[in-house]
PDB file of N, CA and C in Angstrom:
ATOM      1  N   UNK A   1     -10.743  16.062  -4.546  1.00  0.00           N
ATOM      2  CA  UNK A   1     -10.019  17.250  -4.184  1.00  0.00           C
ATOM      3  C   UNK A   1      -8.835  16.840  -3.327  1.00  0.00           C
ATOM      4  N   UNK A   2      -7.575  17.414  -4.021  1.00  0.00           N
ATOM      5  CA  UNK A   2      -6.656  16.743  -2.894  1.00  0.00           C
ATOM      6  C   UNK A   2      -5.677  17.831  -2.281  1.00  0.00           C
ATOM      7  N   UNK A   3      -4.950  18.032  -1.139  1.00  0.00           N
ATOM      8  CA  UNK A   3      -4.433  19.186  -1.046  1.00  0.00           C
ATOM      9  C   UNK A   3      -3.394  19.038  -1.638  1.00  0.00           C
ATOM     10  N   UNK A   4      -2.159  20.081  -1.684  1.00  0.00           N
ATOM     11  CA  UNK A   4      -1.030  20.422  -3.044  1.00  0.00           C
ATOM     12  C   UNK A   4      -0.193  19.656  -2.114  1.00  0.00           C
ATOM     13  N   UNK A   5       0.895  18.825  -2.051  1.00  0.00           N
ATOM     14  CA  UNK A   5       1.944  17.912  -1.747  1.00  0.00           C
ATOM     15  C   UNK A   5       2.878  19.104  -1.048  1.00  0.00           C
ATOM     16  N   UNK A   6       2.917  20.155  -1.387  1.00  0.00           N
ATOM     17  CA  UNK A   6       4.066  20.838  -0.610  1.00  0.00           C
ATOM     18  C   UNK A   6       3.442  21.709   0.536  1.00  0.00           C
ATOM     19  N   UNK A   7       2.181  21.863   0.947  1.00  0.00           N
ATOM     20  CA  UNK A   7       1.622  22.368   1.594  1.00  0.00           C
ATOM     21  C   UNK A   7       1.853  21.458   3.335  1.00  0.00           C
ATOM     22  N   UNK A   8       2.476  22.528   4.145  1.00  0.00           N
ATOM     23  CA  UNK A   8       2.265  22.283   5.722  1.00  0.00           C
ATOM     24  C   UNK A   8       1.238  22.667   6.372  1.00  0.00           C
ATOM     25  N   UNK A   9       0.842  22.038   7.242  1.00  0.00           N
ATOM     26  CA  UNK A   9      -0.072  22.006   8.038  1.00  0.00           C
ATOM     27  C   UNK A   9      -0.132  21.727   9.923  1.00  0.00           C
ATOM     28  N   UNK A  10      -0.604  22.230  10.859  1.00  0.00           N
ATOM     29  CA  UNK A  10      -0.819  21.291  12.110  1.00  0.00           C
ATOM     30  C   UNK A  10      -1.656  21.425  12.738  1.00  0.00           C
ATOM     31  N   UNK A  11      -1.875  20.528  13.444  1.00  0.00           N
ATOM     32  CA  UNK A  11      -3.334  20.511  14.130  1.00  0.00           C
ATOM     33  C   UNK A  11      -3.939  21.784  14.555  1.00  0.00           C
ATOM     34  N   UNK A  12      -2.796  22.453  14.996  1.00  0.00           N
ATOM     35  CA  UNK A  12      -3.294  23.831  15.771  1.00  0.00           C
ATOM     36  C   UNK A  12      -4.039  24.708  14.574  1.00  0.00           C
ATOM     37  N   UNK A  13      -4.199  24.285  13.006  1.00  0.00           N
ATOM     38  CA  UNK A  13      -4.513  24.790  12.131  1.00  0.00           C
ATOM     39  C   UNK A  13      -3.636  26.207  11.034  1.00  0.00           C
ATOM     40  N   UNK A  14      -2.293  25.822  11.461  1.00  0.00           N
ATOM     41  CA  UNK A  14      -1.911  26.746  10.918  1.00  0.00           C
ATOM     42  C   UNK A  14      -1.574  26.069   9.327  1.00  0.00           C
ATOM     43  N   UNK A  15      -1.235  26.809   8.433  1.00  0.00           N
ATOM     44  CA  UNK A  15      -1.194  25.993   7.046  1.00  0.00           C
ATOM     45  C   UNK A  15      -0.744  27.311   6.329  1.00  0.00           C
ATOM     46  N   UNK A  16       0.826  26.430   5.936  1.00  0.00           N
ATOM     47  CA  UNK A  16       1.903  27.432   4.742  1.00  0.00           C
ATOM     48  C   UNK A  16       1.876  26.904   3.451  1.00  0.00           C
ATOM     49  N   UNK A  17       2.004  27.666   2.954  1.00  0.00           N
ATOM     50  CA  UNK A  17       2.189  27.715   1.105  1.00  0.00           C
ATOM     51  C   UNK A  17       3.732  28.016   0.629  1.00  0.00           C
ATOM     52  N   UNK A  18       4.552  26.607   1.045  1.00  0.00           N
ATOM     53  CA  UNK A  18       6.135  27.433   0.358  1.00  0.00           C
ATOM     54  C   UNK A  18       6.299  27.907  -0.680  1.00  0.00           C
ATOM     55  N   UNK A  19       5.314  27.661  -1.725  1.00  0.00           N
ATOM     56  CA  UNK A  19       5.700  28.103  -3.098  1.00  0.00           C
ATOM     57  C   UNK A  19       5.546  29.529  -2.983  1.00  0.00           C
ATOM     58  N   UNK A  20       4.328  29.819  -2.425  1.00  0.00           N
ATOM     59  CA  UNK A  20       3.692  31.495  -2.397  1.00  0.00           C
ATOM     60  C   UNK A  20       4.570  32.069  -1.519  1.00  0.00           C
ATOM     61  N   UNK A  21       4.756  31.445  -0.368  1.00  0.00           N
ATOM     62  CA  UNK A  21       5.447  32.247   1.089  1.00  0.00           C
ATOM     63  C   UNK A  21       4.013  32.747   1.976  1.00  0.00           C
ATOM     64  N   UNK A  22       3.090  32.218   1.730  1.00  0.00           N
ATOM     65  CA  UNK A  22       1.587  32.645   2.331  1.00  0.00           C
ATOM     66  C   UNK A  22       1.254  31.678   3.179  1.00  0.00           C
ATOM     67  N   UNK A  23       1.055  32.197   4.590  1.00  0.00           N
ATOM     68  CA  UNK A  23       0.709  31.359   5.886  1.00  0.00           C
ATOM     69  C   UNK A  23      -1.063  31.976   5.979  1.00  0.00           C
ATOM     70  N   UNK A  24      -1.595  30.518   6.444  1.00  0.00           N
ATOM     71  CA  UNK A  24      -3.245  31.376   7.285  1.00  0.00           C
ATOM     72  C   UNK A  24      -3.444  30.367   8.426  1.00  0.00           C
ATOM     73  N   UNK A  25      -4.135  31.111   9.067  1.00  0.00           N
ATOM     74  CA  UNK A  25      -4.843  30.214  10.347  1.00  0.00           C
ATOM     75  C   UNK A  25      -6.488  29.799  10.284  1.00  0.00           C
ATOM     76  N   UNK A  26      -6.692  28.814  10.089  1.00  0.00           N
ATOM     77  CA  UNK A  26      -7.623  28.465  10.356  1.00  0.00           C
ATOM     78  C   UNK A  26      -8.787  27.415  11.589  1.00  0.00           C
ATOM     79  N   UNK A  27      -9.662  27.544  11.946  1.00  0.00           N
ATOM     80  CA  UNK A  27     -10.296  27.017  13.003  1.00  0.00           C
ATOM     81  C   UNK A  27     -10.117  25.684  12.838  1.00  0.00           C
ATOM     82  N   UNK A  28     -10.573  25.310  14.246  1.00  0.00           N
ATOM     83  CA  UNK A  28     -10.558  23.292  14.512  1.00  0.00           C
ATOM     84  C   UNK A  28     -11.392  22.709  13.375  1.00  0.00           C
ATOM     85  N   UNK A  29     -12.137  22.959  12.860  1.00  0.00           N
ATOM     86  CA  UNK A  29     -12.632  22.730  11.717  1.00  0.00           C
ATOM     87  C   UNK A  29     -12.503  23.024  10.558  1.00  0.00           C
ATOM     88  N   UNK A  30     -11.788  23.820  10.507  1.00  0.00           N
ATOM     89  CA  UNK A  30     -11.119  23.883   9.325  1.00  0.00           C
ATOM     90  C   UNK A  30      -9.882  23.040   9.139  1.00  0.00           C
ATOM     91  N   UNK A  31      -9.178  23.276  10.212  1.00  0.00           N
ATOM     92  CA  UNK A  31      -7.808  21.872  10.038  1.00  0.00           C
ATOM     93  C   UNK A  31      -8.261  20.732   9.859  1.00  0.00           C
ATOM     94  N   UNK A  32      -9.590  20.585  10.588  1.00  0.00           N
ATOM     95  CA  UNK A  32     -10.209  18.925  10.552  1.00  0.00           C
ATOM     96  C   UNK A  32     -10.385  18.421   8.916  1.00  0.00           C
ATOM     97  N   UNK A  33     -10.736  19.579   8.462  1.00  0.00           N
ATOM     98  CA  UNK A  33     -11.112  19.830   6.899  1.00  0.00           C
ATOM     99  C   UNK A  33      -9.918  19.186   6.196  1.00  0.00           C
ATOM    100  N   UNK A  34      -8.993  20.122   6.236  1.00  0.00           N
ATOM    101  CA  UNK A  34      -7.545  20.274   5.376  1.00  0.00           C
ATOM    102  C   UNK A  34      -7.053  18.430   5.855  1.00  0.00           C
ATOM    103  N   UNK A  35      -6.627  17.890   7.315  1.00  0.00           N
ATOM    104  CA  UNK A  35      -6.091  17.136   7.367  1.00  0.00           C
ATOM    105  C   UNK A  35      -6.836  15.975   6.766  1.00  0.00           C
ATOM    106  N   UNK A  36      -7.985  15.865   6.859  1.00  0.00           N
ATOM    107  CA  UNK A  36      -9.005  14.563   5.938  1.00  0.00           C
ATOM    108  C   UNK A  36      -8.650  14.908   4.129  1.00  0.00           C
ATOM    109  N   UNK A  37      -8.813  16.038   3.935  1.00  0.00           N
ATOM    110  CA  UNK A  37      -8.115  16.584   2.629  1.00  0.00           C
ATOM    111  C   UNK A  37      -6.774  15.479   2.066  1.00  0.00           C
ATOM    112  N   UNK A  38      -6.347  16.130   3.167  1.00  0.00           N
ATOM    113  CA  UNK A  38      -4.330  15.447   2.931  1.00  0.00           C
ATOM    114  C   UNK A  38      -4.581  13.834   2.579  1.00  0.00           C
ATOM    115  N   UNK A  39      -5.457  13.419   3.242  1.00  0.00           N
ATOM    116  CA  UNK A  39      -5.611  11.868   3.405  1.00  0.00           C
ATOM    117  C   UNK A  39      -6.365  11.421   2.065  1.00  0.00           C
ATOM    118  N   UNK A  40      -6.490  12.428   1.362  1.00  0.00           N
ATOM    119  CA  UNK A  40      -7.013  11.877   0.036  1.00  0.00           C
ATOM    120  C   UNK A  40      -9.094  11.817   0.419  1.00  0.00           C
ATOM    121  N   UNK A  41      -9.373  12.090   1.214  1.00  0.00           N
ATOM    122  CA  UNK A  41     -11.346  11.659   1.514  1.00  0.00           C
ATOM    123  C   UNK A  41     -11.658  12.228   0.870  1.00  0.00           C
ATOM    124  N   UNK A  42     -12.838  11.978   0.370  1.00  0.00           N
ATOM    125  CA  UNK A  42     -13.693  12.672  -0.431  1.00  0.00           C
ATOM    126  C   UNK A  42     -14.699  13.927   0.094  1.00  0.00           C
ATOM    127  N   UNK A  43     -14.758  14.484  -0.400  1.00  0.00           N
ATOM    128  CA  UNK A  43     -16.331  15.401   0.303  1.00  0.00           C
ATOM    129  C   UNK A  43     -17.077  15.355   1.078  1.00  0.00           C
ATOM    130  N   UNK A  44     -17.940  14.320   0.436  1.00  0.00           N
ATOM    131  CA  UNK A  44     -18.591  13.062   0.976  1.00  0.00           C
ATOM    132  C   UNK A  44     -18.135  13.003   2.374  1.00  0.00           C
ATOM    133  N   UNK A  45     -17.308  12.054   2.741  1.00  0.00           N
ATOM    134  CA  UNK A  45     -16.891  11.589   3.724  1.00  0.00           C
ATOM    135  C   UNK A  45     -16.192  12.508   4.417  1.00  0.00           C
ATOM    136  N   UNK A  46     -15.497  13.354   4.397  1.00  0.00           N
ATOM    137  CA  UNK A  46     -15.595  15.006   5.020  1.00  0.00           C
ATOM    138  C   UNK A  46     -16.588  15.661   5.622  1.00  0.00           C
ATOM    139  N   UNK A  47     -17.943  15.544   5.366  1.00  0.00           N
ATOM    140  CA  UNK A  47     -19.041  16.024   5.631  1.00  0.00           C
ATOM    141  C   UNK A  47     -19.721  15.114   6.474  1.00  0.00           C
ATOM    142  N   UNK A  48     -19.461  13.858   6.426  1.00  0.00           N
ATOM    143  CA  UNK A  48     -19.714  12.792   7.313  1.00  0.00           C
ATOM    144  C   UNK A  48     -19.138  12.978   8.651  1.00  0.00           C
ATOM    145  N   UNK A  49     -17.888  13.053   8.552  1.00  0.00           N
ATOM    146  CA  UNK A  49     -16.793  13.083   9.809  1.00  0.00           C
ATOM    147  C   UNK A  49     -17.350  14.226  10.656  1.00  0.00           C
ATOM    148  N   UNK A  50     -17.503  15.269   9.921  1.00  0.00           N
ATOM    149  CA  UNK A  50     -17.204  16.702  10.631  1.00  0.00           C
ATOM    150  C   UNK A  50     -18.775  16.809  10.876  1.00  0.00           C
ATOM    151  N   UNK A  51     -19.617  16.531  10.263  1.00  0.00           N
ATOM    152  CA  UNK A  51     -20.981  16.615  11.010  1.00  0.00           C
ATOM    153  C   UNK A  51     -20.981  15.435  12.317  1.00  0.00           C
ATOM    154  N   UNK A  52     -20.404  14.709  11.693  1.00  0.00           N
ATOM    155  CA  UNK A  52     -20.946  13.591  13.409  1.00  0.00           C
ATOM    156  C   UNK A  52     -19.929  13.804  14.607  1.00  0.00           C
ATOM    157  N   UNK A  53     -18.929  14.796  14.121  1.00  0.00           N
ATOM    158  CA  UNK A  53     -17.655  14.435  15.271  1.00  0.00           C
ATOM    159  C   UNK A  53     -18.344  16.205  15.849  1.00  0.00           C
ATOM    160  N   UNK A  54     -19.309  17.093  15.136  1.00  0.00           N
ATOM    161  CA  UNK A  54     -19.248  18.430  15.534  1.00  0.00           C
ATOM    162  C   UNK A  54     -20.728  18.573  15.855  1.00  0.00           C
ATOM    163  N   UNK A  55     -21.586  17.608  15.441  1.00  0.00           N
ATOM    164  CA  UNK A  55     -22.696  17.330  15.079  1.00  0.00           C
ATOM    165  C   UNK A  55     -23.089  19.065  15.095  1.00  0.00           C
ATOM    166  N   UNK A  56     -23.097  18.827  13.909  1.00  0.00           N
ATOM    167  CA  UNK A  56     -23.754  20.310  13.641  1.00  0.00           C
ATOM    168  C   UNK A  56     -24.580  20.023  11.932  1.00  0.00           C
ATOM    169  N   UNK A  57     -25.633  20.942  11.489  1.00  0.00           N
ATOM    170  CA  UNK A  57     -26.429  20.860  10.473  1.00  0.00           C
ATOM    171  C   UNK A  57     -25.648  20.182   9.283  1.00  0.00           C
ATOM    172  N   UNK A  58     -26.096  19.208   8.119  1.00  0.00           N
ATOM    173  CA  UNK A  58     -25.091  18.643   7.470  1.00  0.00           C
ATOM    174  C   UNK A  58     -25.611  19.858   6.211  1.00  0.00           C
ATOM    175  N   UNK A  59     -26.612  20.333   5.880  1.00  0.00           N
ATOM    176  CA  UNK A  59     -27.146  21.191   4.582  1.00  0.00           C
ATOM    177  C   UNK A  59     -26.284  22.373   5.182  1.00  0.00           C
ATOM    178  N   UNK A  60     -25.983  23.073   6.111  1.00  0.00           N
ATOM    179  CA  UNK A  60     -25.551  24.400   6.577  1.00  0.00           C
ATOM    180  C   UNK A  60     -23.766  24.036   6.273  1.00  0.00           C
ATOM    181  N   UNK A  61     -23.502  23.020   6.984  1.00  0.00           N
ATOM    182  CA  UNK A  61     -21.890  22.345   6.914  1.00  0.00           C
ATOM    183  C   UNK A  61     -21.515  22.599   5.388  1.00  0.00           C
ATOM    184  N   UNK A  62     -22.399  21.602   4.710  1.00  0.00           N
ATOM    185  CA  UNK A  62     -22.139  21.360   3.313  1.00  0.00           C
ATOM    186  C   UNK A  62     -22.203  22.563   2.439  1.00  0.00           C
ATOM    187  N   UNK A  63     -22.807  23.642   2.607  1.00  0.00           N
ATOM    188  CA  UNK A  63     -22.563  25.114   1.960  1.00  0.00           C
ATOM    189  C   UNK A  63     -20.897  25.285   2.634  1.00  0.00           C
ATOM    190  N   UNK A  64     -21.094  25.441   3.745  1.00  0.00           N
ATOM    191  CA  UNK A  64     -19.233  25.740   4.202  1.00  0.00           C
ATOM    192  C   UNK A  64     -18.811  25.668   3.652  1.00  0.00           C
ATOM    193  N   UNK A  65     -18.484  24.122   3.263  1.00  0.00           N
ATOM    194  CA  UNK A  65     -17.536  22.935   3.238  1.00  0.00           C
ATOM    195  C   UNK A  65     -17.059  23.483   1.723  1.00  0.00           C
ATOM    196  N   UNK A  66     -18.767  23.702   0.819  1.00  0.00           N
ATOM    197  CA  UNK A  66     -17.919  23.926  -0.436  1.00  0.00           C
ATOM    198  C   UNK A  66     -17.069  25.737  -0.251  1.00  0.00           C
ATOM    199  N   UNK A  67     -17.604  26.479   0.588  1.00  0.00           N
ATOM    200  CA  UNK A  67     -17.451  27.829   0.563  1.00  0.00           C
ATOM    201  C   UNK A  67     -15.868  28.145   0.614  1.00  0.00           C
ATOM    202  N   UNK A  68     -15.684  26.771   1.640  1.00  0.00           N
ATOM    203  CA  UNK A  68     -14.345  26.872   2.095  1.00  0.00           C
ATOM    204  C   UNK A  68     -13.034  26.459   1.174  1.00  0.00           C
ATOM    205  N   UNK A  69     -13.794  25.131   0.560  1.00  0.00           N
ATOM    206  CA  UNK A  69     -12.860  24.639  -0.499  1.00  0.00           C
ATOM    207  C   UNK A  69     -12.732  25.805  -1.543  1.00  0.00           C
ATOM    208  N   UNK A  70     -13.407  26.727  -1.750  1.00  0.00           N
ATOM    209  CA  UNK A  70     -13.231  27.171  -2.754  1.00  0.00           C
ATOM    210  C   UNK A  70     -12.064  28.449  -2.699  1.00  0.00           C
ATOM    211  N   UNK A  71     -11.794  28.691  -1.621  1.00  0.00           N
ATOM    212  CA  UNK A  71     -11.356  29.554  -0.757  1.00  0.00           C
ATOM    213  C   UNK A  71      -9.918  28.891  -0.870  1.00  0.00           C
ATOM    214  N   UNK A  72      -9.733  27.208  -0.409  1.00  0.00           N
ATOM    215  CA  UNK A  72      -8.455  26.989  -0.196  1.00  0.00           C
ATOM    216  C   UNK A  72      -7.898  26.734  -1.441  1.00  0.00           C
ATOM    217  N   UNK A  73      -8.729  26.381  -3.041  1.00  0.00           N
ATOM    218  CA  UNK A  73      -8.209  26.417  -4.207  1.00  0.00           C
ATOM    219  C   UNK A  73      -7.913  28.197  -4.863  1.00  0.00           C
ATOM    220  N   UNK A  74      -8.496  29.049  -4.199  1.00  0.00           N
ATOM    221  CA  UNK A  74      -7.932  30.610  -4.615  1.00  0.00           C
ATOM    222  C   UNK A  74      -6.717  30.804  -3.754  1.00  0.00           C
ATOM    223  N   UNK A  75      -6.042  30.169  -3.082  1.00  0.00           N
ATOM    224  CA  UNK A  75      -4.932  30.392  -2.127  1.00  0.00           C
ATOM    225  C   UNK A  75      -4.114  29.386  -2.609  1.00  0.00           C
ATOM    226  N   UNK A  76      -4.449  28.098  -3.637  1.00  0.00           N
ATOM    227  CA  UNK A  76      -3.504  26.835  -3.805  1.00  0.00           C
ATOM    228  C   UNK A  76      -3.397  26.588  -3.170  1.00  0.00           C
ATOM    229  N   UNK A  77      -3.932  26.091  -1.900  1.00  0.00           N
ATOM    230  CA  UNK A  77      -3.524  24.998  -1.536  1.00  0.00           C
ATOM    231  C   UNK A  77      -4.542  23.430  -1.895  1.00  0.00           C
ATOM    232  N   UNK A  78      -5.143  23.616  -2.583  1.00  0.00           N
ATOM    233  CA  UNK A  78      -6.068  22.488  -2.882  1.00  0.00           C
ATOM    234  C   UNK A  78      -5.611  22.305  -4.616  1.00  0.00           C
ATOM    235  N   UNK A  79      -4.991  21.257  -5.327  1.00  0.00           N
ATOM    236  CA  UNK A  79      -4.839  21.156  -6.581  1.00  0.00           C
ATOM    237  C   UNK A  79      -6.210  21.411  -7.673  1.00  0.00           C
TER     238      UNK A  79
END
């Protein structure tokens, strides 16, 4: 999953869509999401990071994780 090349982003979690003109905000974990995204990681290793850096449930995360991706491919920003 990789995010779309024209898509901005910053830490503070904000993230634009120039093609659409559609801005959203999302939480520290969610940017944590998107910026490992940008970097090309896999899932996998997304779910690694963000459970040990948040330590929080990896079966509860990993429903998110996909809940969320699916969320950022109905908005494009995920190819």
């Amino acid at each position: 999953m990789r995010v779309r090349k024209n898509i901005a982003s910053s830490e503070e979690g904000f993230v634009f869509n120039p093609t659409t003109g559609d801005s959203f905000s999302t939480n520290p974990i969610g940017s944590g999401i998107i910026a490992l995204l940008k970097k090309d990681v896999s899932l996998k290793d997304v779910a690694d990071e963000i459970c040990e850096k948040y330590d929080v449930d990896r079966i509860l995360f990993e429903r998110d994780l996909e809940d969320f991706t699916l969320q950022l491919k109905e908005f494009s920003i995920l190819e």
